[in-house]
Protein backbone atom coordinates (compact mmCIF):
# COMPACT_ATOMS: atom_id res chain seq x y z
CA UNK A 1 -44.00 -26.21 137.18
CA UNK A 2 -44.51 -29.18 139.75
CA UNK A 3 -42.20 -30.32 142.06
CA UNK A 4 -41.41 -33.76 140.97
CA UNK A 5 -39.80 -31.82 137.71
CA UNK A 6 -37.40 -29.73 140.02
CA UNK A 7 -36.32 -33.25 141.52
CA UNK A 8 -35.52 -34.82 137.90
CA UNK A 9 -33.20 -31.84 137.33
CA UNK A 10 -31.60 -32.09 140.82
CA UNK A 11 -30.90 -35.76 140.38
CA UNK A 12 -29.68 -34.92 136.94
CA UNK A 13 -26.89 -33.09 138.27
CA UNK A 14 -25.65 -35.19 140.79
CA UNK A 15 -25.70 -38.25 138.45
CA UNK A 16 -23.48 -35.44 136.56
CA UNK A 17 -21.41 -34.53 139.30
CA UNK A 18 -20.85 -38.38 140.33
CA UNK A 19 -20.26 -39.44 136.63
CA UNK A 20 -17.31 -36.66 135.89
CA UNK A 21 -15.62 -38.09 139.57
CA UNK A 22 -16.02 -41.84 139.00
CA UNK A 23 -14.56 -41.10 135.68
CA UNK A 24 -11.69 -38.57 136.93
CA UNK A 25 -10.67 -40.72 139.82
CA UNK A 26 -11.65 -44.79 139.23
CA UNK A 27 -11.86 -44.98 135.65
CA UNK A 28 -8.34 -45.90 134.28
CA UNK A 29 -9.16 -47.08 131.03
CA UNK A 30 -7.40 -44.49 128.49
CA UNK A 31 -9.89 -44.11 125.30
CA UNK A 32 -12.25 -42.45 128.11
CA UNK A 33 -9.42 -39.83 129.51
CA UNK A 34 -10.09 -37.00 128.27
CA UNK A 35 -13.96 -36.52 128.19
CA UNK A 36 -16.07 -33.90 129.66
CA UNK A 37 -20.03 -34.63 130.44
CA UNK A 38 -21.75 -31.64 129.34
CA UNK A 39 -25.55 -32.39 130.26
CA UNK A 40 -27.89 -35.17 131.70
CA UNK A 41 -30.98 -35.70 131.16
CA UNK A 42 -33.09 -38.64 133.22
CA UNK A 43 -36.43 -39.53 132.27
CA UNK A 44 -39.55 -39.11 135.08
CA UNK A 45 -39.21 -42.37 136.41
CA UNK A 46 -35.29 -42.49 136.80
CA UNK A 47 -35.22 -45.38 134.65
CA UNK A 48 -33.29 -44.03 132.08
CA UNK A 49 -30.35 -41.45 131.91
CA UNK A 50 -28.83 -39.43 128.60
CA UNK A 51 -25.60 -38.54 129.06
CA UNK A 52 -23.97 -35.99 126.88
CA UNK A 53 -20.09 -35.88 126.76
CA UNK A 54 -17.39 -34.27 124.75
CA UNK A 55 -13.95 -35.13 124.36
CA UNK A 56 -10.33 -33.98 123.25
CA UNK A 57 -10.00 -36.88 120.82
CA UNK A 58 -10.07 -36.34 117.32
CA UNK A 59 -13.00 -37.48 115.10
CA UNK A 60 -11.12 -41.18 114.49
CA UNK A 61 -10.59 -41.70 118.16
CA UNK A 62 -13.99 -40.69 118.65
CA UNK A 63 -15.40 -44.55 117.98
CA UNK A 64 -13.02 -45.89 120.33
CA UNK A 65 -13.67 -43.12 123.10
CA UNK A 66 -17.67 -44.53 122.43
CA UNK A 67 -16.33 -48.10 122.85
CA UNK A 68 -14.52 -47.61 126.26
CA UNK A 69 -17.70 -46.04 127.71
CA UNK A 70 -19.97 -48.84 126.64
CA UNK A 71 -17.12 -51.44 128.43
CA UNK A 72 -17.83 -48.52 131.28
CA UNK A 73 -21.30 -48.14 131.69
CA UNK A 74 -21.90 -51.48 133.70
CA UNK A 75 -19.33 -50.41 136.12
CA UNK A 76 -20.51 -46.86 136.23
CA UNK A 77 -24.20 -47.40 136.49
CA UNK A 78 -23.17 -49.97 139.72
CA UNK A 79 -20.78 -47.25 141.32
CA UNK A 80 -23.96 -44.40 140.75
CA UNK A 81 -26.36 -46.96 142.75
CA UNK A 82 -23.51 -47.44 145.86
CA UNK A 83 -23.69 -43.32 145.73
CA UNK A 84 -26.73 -42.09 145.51
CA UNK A 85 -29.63 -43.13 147.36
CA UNK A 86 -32.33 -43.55 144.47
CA UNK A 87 -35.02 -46.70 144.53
CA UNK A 88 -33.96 -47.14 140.58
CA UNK A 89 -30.78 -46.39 139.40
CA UNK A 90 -31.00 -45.23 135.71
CA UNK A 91 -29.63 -47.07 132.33
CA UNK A 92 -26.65 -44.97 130.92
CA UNK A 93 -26.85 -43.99 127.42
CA UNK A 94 -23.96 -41.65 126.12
CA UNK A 95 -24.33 -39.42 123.50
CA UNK A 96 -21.65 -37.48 121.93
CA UNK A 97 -22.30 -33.46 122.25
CA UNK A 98 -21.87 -31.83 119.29
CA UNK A 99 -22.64 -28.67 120.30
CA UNK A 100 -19.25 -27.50 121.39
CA UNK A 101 -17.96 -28.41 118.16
CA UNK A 102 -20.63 -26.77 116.49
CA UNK A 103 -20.13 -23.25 117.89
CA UNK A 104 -16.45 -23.32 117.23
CA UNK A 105 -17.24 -23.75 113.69
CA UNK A 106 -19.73 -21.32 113.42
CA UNK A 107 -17.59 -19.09 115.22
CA UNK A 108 -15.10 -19.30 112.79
CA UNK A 109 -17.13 -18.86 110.00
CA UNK A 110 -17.94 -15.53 111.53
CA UNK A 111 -14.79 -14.84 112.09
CA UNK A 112 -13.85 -15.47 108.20
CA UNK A 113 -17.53 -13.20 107.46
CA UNK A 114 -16.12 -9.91 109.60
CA UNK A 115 -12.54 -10.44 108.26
CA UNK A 116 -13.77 -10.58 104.40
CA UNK A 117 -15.99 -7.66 105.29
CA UNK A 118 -13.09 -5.55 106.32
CA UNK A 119 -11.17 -6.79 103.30
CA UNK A 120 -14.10 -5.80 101.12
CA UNK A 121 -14.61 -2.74 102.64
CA UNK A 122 -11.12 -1.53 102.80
CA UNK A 123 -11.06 -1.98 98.94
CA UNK A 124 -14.41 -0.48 98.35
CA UNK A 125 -12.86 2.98 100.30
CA UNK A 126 -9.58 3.56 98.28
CA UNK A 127 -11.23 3.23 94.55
């Protein structure tokens, strides 16, 4: 593994780190209240950042939650360069995380599987 890849991952998670403070303690625009960033991912050259977030907000709310981090991102992006000491401070490009949403669903659907098995089974003993 060379070394340049364990500093990607390090910056990664202190643009993480400095994204979920700006955004807990300077951002005070509401649609982007309740969101959690989940991952990041930068590219080699620091040029560009991913950053995955999930939120409280229902699936309706979700477009506006989108539109008060793209109103964010210039103000974000300058706050990350005043904090961290990197030559190039990445583009931000949010992307929902679906993943969180995805394992409560799945989940639930084994939840429903083990449930109907006992059902099923429980009927299967007493005939």
């Amino acid at each position: 593994m060379p070394k340049d890849y364990s500093r990607t991952l390090r910056v990664a998670d202190q643009i993480q780190r400095e994204l979920a403070d700006l955004m807990q303690h300077e951002i005070k625009d509401p649609r982007v209240g309740q969101i959690t960033i989940t991952a990041v991912e930068v590219t080699r050259d620091y040029s560009h950042a991913k950053v995955f977030y999930t939120t409280l907000a229902s699936k309706e709310d979700l477009f506006l939650v989108e539109n008060g981090l793209d109103h964010a991102k210039g103000f974000l992006r300058s706050s990350l360069s005043h904090r961290m000491k990197l030559r190039v401070t990445p583009q931000l490009q949010f992307i929902y995380d679906e993943s969180v949403e995805r394992g409560v669903r799945l989940s639930k659907l084994i939840d429903e599987a083990i449930a109907q098995d006992k059902i099923s089974s429980s009927t299967d003993s007493d005939s």
